[in-house]
PDB file of N, CA and C in Angstrom:
ATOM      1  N   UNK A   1     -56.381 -43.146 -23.747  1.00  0.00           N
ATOM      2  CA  UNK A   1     -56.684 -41.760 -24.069  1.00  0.00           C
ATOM      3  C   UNK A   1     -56.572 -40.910 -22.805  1.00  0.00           C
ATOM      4  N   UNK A   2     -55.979 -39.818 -23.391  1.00  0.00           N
ATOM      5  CA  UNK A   2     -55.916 -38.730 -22.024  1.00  0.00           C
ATOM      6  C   UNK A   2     -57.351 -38.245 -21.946  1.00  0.00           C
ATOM      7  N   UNK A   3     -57.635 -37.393 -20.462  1.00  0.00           N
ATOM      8  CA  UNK A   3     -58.559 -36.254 -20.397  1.00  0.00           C
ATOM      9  C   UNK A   3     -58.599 -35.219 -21.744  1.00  0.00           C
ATOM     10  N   UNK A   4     -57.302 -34.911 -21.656  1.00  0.00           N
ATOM     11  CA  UNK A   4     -57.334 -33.772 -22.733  1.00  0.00           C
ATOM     12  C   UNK A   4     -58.040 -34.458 -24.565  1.00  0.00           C
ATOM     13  N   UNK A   5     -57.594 -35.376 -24.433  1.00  0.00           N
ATOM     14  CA  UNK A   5     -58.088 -36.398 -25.941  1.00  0.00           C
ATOM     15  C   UNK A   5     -59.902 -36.001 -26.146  1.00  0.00           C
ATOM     16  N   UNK A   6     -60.407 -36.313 -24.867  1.00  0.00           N
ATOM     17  CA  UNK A   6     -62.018 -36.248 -24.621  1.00  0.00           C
ATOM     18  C   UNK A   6     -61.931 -34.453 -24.795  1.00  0.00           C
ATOM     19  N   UNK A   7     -61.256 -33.721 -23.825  1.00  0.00           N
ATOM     20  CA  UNK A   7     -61.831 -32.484 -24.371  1.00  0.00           C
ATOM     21  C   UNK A   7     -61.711 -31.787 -25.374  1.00  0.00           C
ATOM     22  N   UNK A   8     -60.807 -32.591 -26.808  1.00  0.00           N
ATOM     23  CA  UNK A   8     -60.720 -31.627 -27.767  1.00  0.00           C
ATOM     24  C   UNK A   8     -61.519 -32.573 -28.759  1.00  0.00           C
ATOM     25  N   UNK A   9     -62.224 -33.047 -28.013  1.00  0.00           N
ATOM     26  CA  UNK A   9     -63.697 -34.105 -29.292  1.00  0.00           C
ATOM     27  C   UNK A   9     -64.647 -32.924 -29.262  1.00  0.00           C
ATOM     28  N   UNK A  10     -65.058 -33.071 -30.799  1.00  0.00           N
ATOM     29  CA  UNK A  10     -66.138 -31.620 -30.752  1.00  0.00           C
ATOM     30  C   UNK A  10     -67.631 -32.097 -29.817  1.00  0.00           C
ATOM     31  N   UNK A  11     -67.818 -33.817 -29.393  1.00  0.00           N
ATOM     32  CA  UNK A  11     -68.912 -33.841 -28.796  1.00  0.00           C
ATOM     33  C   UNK A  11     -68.496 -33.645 -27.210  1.00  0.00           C
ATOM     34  N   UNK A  12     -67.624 -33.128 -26.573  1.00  0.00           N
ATOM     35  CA  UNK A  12     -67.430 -32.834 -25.477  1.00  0.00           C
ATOM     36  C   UNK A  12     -68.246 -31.896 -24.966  1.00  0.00           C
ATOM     37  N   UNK A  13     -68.756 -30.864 -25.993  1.00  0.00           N
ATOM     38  CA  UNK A  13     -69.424 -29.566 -24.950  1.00  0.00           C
ATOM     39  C   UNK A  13     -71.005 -30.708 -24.592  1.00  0.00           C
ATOM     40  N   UNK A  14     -71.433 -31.238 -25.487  1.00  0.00           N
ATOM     41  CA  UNK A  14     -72.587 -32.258 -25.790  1.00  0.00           C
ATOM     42  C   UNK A  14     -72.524 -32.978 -23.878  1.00  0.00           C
ATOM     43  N   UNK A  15     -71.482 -33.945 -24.200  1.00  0.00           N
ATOM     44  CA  UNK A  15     -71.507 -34.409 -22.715  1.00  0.00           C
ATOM     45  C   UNK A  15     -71.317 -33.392 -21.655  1.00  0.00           C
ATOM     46  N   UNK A  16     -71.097 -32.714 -21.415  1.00  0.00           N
ATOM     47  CA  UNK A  16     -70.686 -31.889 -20.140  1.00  0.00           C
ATOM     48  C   UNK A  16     -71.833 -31.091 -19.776  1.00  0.00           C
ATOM     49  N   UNK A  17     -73.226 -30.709 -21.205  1.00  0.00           N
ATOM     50  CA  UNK A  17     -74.479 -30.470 -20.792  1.00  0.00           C
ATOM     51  C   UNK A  17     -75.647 -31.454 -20.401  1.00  0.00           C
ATOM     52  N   UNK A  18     -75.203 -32.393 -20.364  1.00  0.00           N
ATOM     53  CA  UNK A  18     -75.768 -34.127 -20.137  1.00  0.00           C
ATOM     54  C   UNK A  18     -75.510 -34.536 -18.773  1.00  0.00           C
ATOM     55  N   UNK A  19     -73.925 -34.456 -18.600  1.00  0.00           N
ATOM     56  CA  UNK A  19     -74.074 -34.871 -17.109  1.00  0.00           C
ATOM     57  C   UNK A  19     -73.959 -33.374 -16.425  1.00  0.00           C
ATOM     58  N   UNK A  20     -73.836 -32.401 -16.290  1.00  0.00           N
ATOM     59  CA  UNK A  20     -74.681 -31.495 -15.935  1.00  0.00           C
ATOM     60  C   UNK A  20     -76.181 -31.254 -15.357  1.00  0.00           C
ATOM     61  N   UNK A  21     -76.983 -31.810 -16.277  1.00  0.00           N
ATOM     62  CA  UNK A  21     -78.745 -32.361 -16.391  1.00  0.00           C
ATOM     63  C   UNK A  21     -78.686 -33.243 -15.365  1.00  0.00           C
ATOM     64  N   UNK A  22     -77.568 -34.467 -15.148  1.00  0.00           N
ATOM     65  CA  UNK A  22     -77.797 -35.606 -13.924  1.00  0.00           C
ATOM     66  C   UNK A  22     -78.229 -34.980 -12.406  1.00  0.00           C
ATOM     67  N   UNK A  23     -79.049 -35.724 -12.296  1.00  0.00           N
ATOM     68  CA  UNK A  23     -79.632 -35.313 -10.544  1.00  0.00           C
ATOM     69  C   UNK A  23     -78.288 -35.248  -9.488  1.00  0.00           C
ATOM     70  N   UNK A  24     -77.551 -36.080  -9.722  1.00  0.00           N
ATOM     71  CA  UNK A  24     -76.816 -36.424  -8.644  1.00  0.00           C
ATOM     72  C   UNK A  24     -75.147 -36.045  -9.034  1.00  0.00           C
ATOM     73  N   UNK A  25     -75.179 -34.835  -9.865  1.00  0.00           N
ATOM     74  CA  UNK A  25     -74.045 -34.498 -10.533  1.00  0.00           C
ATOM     75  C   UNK A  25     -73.165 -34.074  -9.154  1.00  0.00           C
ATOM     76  N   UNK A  26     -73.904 -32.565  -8.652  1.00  0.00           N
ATOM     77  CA  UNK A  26     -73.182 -31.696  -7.952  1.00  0.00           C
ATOM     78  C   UNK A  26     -72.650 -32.685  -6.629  1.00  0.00           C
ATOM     79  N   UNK A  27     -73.593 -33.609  -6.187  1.00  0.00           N
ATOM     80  CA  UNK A  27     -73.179 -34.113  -5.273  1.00  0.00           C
ATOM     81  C   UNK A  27     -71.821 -34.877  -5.352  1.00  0.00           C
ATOM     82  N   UNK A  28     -71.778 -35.686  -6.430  1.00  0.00           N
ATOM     83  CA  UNK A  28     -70.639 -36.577  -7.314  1.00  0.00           C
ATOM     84  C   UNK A  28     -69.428 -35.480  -6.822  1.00  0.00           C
ATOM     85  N   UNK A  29     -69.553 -34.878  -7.564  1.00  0.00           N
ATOM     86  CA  UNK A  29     -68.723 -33.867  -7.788  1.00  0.00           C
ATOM     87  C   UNK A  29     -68.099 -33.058  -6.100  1.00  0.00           C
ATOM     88  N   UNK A  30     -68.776 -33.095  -5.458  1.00  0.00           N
ATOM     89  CA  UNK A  30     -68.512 -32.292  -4.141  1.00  0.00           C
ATOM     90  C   UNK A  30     -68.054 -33.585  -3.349  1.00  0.00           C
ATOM     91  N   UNK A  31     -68.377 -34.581  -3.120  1.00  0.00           N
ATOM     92  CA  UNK A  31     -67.893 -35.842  -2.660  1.00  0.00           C
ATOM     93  C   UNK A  31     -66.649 -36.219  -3.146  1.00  0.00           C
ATOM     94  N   UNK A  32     -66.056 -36.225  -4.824  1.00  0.00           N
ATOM     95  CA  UNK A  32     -64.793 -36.246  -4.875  1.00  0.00           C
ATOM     96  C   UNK A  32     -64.094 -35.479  -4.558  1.00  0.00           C
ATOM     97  N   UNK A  33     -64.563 -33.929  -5.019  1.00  0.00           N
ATOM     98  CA  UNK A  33     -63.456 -32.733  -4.166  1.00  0.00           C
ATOM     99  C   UNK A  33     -63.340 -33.096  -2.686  1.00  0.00           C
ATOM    100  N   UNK A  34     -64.021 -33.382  -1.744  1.00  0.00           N
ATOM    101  CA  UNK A  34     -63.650 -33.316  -0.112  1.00  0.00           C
ATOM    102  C   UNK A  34     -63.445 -34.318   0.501  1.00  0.00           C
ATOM    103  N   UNK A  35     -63.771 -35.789  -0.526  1.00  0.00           N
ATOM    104  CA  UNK A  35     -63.279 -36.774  -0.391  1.00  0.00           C
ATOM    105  C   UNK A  35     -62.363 -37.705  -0.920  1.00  0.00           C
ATOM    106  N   UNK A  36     -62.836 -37.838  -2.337  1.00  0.00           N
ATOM    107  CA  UNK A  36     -61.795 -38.581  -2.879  1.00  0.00           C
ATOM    108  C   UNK A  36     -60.606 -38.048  -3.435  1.00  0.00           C
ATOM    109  N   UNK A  37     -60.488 -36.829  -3.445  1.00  0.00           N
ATOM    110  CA  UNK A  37     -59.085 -36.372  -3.391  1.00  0.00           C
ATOM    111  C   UNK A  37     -58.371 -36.333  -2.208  1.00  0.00           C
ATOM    112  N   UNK A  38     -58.765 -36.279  -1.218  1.00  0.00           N
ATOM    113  CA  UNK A  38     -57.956 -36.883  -0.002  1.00  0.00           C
ATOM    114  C   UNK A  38     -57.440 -37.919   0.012  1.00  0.00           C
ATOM    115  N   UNK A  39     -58.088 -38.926  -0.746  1.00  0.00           N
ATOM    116  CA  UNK A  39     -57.819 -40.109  -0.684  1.00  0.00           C
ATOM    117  C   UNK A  39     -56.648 -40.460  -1.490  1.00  0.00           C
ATOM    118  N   UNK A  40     -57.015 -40.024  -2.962  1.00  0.00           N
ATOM    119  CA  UNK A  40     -56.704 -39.999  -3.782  1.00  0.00           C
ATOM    120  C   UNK A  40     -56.264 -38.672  -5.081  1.00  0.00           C
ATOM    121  N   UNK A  41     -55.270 -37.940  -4.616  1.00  0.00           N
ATOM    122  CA  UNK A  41     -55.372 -36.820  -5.331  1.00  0.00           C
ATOM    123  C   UNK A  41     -55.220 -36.987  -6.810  1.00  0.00           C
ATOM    124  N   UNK A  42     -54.881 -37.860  -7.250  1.00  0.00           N
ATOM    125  CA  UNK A  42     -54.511 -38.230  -8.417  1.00  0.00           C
ATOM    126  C   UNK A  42     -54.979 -39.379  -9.143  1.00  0.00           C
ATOM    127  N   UNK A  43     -56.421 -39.362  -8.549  1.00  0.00           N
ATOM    128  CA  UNK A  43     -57.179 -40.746  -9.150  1.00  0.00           C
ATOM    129  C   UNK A  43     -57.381 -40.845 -10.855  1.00  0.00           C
ATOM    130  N   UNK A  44     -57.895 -41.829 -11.273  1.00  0.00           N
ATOM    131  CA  UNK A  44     -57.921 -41.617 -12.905  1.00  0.00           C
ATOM    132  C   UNK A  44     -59.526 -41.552 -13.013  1.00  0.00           C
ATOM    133  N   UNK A  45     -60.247 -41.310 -14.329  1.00  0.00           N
ATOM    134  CA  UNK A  45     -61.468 -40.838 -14.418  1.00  0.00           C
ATOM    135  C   UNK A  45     -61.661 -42.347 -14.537  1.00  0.00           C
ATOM    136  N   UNK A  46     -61.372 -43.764 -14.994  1.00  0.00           N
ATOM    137  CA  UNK A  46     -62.248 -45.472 -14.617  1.00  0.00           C
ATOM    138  C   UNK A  46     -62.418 -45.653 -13.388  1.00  0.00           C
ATOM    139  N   UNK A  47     -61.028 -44.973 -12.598  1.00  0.00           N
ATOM    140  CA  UNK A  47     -61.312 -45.385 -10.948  1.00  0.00           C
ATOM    141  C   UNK A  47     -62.154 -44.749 -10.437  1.00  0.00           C
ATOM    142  N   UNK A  48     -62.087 -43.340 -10.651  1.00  0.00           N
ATOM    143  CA  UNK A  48     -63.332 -42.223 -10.076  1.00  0.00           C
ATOM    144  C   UNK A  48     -64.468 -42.948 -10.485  1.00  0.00           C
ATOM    145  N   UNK A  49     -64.903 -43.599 -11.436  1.00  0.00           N
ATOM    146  CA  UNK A  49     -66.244 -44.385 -12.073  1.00  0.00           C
ATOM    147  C   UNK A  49     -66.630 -45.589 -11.081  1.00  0.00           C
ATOM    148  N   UNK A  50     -65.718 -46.278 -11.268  1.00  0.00           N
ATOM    149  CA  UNK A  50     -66.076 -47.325 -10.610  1.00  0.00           C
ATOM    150  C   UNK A  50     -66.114 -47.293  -8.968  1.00  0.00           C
ATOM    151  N   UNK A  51     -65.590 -46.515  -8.665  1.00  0.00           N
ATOM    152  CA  UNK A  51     -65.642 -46.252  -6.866  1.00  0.00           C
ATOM    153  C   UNK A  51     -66.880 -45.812  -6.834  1.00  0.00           C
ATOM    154  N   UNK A  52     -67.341 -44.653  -7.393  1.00  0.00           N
ATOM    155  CA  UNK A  52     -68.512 -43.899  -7.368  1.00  0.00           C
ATOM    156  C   UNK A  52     -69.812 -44.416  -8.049  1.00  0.00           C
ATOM    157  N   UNK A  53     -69.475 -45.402  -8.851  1.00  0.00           N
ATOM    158  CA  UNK A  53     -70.388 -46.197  -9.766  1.00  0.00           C
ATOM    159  C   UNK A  53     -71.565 -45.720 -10.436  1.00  0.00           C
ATOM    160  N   UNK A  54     -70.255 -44.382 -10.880  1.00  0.00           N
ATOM    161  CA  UNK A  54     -71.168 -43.369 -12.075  1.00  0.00           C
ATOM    162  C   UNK A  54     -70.734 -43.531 -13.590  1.00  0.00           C
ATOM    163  N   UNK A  55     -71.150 -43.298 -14.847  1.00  0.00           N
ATOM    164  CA  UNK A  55     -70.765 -43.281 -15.632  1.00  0.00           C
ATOM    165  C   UNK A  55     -69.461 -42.791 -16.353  1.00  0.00           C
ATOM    166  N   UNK A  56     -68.327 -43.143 -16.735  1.00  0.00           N
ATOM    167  CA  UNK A  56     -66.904 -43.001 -17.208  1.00  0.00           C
ATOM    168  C   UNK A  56     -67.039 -41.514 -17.599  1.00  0.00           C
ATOM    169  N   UNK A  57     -68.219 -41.244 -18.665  1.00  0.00           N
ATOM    170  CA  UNK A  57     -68.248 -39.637 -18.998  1.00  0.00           C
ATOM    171  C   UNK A  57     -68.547 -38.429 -17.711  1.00  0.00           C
ATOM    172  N   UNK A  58     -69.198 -39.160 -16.607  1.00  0.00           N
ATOM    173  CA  UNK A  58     -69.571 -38.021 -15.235  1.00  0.00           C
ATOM    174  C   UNK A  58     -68.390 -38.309 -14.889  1.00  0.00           C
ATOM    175  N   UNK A  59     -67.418 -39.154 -14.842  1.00  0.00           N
ATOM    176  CA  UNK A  59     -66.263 -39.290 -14.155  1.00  0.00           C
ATOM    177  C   UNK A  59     -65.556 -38.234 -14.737  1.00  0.00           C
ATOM    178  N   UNK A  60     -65.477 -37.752 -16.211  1.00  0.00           N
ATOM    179  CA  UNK A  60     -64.847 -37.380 -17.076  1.00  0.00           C
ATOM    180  C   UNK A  60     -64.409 -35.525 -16.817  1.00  0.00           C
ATOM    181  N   UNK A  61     -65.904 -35.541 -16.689  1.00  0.00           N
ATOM    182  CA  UNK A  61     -66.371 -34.134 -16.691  1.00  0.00           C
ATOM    183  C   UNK A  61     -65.891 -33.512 -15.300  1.00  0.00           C
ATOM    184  N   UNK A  62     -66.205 -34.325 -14.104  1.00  0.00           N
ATOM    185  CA  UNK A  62     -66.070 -34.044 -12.785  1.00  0.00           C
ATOM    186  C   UNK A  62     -64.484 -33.780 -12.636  1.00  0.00           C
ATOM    187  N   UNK A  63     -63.455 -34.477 -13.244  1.00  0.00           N
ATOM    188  CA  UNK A  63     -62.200 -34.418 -13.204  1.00  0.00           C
ATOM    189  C   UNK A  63     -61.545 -33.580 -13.988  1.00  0.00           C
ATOM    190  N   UNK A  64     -62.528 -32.954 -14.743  1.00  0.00           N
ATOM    191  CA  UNK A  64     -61.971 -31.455 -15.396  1.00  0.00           C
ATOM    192  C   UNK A  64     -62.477 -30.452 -15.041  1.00  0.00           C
ATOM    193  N   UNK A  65     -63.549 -30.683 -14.432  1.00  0.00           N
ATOM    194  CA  UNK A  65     -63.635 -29.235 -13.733  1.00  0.00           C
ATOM    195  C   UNK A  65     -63.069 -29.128 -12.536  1.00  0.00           C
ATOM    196  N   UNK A  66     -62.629 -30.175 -11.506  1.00  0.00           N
ATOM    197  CA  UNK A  66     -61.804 -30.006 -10.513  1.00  0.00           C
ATOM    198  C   UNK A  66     -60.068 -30.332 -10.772  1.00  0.00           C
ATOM    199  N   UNK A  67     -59.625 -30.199 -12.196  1.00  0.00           N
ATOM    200  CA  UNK A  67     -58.728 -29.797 -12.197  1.00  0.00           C
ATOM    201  C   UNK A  67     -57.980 -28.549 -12.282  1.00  0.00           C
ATOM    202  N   UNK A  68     -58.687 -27.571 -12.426  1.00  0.00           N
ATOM    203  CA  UNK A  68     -58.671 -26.297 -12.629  1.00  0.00           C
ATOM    204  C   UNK A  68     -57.801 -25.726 -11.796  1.00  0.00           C
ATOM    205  N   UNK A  69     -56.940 -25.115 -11.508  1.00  0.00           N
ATOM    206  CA  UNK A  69     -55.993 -24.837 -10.312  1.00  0.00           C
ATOM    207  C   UNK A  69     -56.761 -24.092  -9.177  1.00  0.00           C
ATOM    208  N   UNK A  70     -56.272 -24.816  -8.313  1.00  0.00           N
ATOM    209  CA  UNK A  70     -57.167 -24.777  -7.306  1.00  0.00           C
ATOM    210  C   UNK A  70     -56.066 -23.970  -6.216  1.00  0.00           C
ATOM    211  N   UNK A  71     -56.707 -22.637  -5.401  1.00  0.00           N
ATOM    212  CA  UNK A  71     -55.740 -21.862  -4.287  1.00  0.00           C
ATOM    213  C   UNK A  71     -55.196 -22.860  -3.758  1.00  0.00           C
ATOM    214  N   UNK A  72     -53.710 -22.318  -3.049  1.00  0.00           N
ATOM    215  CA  UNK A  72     -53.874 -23.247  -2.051  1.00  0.00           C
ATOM    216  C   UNK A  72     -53.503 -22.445  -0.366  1.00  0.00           C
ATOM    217  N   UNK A  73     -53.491 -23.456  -0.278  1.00  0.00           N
ATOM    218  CA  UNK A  73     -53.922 -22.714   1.770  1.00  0.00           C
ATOM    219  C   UNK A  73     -52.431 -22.300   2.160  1.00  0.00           C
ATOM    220  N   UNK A  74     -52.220 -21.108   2.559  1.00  0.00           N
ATOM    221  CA  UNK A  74     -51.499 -20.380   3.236  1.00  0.00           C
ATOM    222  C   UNK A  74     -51.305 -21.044   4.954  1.00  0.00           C
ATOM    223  N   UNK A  75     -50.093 -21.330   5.369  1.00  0.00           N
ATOM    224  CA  UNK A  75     -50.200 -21.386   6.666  1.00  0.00           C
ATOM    225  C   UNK A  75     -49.093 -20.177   7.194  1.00  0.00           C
ATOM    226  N   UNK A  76     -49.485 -19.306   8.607  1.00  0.00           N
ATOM    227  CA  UNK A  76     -48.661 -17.999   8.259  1.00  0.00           C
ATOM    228  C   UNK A  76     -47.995 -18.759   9.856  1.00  0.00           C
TER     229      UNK A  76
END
């Protein structure tokens, strides 16, 4: 199943206010943006899980909201 498969399940908004609620969301989340996309810009949401050894659905969520197009850096 793709990302997109999970976000057009009607219980998607359900999870994304769940791991949201997790203590250790934002951090998850700020650790893959400045890290594991360095590493890995193109990781999948099992690998993001299991590296981070968070649940497949925080993996889920974290990788759609940092897919969002993101600026990118100007060098002049």
């Amino acid at each position: 199943m793709s990302l997109q498969d999970f976000i057009g399940n009607p219980l998607w908004p359900i999870l994304v206010d769940t791991v949201h609620a997790m203590i250790m969301y934002n951090h998850h989340k700020a650790y893959t943006r400045d890290v594991v996309f360095l590493e890995q810009p193109s990781i999948k949401p099992q690998d993001l899980a299991t590296k981070l050894g968070i649940p497949l659905g925080e993996a889920l969520v974290i990788l759609q909201e940092l897919e969002k197009p993101r600026p990118e850096s100007k060098c002049t």
